[in-house]
Protein backbone atom coordinates (compact mmCIF):
# COMPACT_ATOMS: atom_id res chain seq x y z
CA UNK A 1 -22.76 92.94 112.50
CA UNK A 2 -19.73 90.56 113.13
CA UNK A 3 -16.50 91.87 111.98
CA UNK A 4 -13.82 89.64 110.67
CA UNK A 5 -10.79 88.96 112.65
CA UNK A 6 -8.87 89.64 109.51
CA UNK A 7 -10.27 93.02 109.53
CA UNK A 8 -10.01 93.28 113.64
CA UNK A 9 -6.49 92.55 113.73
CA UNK A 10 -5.27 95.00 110.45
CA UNK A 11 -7.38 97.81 112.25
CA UNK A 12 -5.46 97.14 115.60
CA UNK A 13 -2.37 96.81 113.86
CA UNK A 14 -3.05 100.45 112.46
CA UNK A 15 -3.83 101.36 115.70
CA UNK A 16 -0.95 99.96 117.38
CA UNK A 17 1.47 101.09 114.84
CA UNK A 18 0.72 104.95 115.36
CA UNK A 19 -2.44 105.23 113.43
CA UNK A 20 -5.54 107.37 114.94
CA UNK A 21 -8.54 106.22 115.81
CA UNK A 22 -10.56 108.61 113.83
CA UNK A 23 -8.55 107.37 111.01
CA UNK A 24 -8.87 103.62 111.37
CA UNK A 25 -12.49 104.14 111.65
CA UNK A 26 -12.63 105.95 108.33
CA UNK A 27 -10.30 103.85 106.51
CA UNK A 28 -11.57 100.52 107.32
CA UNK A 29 -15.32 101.55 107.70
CA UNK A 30 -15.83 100.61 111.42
CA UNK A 31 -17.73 102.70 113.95
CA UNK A 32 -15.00 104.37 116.42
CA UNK A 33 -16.94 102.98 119.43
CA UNK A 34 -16.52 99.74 117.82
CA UNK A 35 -12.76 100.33 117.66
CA UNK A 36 -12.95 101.59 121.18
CA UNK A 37 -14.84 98.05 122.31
CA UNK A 38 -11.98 96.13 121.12
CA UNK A 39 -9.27 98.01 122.35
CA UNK A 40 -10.98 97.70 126.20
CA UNK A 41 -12.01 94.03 125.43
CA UNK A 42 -9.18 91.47 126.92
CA UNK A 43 -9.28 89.16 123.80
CA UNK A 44 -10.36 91.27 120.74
CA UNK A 45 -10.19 88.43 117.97
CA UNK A 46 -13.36 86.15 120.19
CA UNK A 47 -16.34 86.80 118.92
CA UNK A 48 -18.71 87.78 121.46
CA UNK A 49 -21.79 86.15 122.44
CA UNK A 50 -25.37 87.45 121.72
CA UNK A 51 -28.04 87.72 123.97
CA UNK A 52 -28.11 88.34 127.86
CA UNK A 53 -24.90 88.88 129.48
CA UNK A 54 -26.00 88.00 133.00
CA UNK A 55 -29.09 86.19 133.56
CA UNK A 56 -30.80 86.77 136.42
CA UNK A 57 -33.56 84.23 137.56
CA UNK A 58 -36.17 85.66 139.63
CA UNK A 59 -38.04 82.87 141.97
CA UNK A 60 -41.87 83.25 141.14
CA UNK A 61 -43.16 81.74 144.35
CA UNK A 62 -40.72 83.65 146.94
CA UNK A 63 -41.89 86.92 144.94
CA UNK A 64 -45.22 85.91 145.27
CA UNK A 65 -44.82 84.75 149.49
CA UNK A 66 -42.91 88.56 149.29
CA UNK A 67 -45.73 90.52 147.88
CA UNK A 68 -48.52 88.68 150.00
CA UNK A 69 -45.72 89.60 152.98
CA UNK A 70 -45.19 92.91 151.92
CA UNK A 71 -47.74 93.98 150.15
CA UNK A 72 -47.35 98.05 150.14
CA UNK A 73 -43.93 97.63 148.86
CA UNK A 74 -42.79 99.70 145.34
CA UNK A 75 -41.45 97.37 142.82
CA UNK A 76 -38.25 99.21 142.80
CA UNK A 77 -37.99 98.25 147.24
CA UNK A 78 -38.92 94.39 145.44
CA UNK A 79 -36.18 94.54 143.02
CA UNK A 80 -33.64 95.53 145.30
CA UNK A 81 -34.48 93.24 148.01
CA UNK A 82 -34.47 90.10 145.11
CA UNK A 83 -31.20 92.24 144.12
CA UNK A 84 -32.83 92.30 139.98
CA UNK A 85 -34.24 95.01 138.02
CA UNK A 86 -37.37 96.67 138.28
CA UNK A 87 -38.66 95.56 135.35
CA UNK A 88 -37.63 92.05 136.28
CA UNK A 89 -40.20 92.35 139.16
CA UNK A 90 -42.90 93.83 136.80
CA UNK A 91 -42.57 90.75 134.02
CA UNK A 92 -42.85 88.91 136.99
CA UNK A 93 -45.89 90.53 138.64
CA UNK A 94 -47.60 90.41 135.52
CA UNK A 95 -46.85 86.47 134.65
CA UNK A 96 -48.22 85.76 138.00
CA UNK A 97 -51.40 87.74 137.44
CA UNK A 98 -50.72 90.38 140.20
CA UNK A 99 -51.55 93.87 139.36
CA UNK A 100 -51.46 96.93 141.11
CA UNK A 101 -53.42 98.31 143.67
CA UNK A 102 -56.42 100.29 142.96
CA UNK A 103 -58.21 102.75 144.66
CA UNK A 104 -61.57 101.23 145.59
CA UNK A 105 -63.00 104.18 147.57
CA UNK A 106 -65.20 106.66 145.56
């Protein structure tokens, strides 16, 4: 939920002007780790963006030149040799139909 910056800045101002946190957050109804977010934040009046943060791009056909390379490598050795998350290499395992190994042998 978006908070006004009417409401931002009169909750600052409380802050600012001796108030407690605790208080503030009961007063004007906002979470304290929402108070605490735009105390830390360097300009508390922009709204902030939605979605991703930091995209990371993950190239499918060096991953897949990587695994044919590599091929007894753990996902987690993958992702920090392409320097992404683990879970990065697994959506990008699976959307290149590469699954993991099985045992064969019986």
């Amino acid at each position: 939920m978006a908070y006004s910056t009417d409401l931002r800045k009169r909750v600052l101002d409380f802050i600012h002007t001796g108030g407690k946190k605790s208080e503030a957050s009961r007063r004007f109804s906002v979470d304290r780790s929402t108070i605490y977010r735009w105390l830390s934040a360097k300009d508390p009046f922009a709204p902030e963006k939605p979605g991703p943060k930091n995209m990371r791009c993950l190239d499918e056909a060096a991953l897949k030149k990587h695994v044919a390379d590599f091929p007894d490598l753990t996902q987690d050795e993958r992702a920090s040799h392409f320097g992404v998350s683990a879970s990065s290499i697994r959506y990008g395992l699976r959307k290149l139909g590469i699954t993991r190994k099985k045992n064969t042998r019986i």
